[in-house]
Protein backbone atom coordinates (compact mmCIF):
# COMPACT_ATOMS: atom_id res chain seq x y z
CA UNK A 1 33.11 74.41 123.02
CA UNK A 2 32.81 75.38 119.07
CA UNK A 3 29.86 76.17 118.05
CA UNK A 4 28.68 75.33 114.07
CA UNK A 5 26.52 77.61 112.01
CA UNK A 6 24.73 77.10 108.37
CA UNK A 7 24.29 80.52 106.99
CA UNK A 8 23.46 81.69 103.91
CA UNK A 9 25.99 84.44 102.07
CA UNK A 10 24.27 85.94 99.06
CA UNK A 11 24.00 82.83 96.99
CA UNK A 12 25.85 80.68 98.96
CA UNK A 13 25.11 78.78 101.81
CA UNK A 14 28.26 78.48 104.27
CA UNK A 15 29.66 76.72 107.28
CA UNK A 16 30.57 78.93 110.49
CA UNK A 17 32.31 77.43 113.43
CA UNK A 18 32.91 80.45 116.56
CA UNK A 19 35.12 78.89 118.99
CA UNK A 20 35.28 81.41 121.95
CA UNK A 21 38.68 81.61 123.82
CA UNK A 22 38.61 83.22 127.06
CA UNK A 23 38.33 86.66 125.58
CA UNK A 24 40.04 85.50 122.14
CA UNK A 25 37.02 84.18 119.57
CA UNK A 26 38.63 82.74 116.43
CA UNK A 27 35.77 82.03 113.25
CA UNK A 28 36.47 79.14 110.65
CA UNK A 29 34.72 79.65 107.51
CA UNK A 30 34.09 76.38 105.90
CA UNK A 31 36.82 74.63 107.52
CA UNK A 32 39.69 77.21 106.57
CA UNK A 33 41.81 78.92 108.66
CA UNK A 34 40.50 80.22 112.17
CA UNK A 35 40.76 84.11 112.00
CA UNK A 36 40.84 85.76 115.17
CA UNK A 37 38.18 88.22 115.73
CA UNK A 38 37.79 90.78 118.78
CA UNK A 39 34.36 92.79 118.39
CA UNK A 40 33.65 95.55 120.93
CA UNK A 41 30.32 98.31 120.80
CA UNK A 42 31.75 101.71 120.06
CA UNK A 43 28.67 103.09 121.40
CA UNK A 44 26.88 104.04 118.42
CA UNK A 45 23.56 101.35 117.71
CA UNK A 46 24.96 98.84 114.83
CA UNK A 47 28.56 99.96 115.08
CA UNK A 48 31.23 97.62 116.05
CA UNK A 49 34.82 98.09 116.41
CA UNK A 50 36.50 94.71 115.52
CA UNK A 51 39.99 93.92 115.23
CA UNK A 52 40.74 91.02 112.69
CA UNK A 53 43.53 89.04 113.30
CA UNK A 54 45.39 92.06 113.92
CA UNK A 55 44.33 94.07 111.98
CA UNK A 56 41.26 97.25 112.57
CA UNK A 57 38.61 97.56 111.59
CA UNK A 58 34.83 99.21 111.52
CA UNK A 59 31.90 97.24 110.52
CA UNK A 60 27.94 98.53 110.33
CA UNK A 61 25.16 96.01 111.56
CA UNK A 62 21.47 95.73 111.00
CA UNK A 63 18.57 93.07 111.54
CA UNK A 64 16.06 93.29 109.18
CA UNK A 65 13.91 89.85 110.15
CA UNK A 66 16.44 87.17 110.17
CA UNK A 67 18.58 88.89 107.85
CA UNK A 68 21.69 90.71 109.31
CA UNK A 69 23.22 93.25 107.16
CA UNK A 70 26.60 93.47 107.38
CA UNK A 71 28.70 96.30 106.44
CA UNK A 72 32.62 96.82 106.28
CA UNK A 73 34.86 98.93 104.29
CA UNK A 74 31.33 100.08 101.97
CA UNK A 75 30.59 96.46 101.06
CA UNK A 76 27.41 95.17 102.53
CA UNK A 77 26.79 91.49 103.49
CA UNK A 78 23.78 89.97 103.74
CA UNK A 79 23.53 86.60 106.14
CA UNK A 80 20.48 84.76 107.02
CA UNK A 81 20.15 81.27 108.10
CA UNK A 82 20.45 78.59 105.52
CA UNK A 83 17.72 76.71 104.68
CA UNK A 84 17.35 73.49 102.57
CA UNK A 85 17.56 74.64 98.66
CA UNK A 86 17.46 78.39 99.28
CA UNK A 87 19.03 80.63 97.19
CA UNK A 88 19.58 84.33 97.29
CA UNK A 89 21.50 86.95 95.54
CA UNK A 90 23.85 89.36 97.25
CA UNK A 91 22.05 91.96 98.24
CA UNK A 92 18.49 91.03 98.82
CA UNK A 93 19.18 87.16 100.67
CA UNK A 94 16.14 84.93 99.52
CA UNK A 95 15.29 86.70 96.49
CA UNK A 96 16.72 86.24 93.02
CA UNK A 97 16.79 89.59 90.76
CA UNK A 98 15.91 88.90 87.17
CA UNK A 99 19.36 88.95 84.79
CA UNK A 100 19.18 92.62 83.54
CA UNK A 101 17.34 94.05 87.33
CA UNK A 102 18.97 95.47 90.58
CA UNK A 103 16.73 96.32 93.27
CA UNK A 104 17.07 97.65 96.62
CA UNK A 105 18.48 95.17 99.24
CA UNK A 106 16.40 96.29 102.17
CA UNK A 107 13.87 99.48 102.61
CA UNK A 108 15.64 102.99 103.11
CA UNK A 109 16.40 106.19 101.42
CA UNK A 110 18.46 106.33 98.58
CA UNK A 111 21.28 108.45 99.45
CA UNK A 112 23.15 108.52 96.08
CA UNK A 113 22.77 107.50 92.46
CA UNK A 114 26.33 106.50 91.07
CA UNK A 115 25.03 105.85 87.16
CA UNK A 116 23.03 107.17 84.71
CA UNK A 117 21.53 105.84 80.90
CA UNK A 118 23.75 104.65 79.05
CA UNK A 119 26.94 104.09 81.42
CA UNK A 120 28.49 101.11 80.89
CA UNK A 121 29.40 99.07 84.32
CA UNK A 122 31.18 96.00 85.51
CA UNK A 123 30.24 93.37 88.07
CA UNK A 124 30.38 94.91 91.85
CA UNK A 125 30.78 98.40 90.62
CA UNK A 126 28.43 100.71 92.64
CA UNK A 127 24.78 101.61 91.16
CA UNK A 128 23.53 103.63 94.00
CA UNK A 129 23.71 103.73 98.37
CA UNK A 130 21.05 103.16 100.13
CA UNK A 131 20.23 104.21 104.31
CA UNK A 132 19.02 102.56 106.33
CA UNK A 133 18.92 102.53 110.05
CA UNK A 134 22.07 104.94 109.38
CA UNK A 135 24.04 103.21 107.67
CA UNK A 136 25.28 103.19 103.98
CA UNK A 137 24.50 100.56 101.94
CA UNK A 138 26.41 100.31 98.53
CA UNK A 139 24.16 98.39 96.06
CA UNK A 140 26.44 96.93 93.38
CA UNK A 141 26.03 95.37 89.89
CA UNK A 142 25.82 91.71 89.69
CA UNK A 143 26.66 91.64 85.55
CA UNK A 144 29.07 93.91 83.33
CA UNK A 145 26.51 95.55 81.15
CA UNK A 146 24.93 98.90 80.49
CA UNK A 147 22.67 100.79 82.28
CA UNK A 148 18.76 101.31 80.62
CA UNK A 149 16.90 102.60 82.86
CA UNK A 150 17.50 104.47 86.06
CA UNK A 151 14.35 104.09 88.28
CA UNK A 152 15.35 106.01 91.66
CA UNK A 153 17.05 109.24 93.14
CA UNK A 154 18.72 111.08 95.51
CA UNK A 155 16.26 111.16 98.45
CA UNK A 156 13.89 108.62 97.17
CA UNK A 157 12.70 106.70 100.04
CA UNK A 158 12.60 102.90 98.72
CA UNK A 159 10.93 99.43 99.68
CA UNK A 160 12.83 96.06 100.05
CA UNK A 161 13.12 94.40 96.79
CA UNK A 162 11.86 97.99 94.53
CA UNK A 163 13.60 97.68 91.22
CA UNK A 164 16.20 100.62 91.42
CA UNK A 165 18.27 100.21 87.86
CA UNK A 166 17.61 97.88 84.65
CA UNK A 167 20.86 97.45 82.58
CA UNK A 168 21.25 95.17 79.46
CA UNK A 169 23.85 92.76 80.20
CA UNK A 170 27.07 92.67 78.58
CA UNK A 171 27.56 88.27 78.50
């Protein structure tokens, strides 16, 4: 029997249906296509080997409350449940960054700065990674703009939600 799922994606809340097959599970993602998803531990805590329709691949996970952090191919996801009028941005679900603010999507150590004052960026181009629970977390730019301030580094251990880089945006 399907099962149906409410979840929120960044800023947007979502419909999940799982419909388990024997040992086939194919996921519908508001009502498109089922994709075909095999997910096996590798051994490693968080790491999954998952085969998508076809096709390999690796993804990270982490719970952090009733968020899950999601990572494949160096983009991070982050899914919670949805709730009536909640709203999140992508990296930190349930919190809204100020236009012109990026901060860290959950607590780690920043692992590596990818800008500095004055570089110019465009929306979902790397800022920094953050670790956590070993795992690398890209944290992207929501805006084009350029960079003002740079307010973390290498080795910096960080809090969920710290402000990590102020830009000025470029719309």
């Amino acid at each position: 029997m399907p099962s149906r799922h409410r979840l929120q994606l960044g800023a947007e809340a979502r419909s999940i249906v799982i419909d388990e097959q024997g040992e086939r599970v194919h996921v519908s993602i508001d009502d498109g296509d089922p994709i075909e998803v095999d997910a096996t531990t590798s051994g490693v805590p968080g790491h999954l080997s998952l085969v998508i329709d076809g096709v390999p691949r690796s993804a990270y996970v982490a719970l952090d409350g009733d968020a899950l952090h999601v990572t494949v191919e160096g983009r991070t996801f982050v899914i919670v449940p949805a709730r009536a009028g909640g709203r999140g941005r992508g990296s930190v679900a349930g919190y809204e960054d100020p236009e012109g603010q990026i901060s860290a999507p959950l607590a780690g150590v920043v692992v590596d700065v990818r800008v500095a004052v004055g570089d110019t960026v465009t929306a979902g181009q790397p800022v920094c990674v953050v670790e956590a629970m070993k795992m690398q977390n890209e944290v992207h730019s929501p805006h084009d703009g350029t960079i003002t301030a740079v307010h973390c580094e290498g080795g910096q251990r960080v809090e969920k939600g710290e402000l990590l880089v102020e830009y000025e945006s470029a719309g």
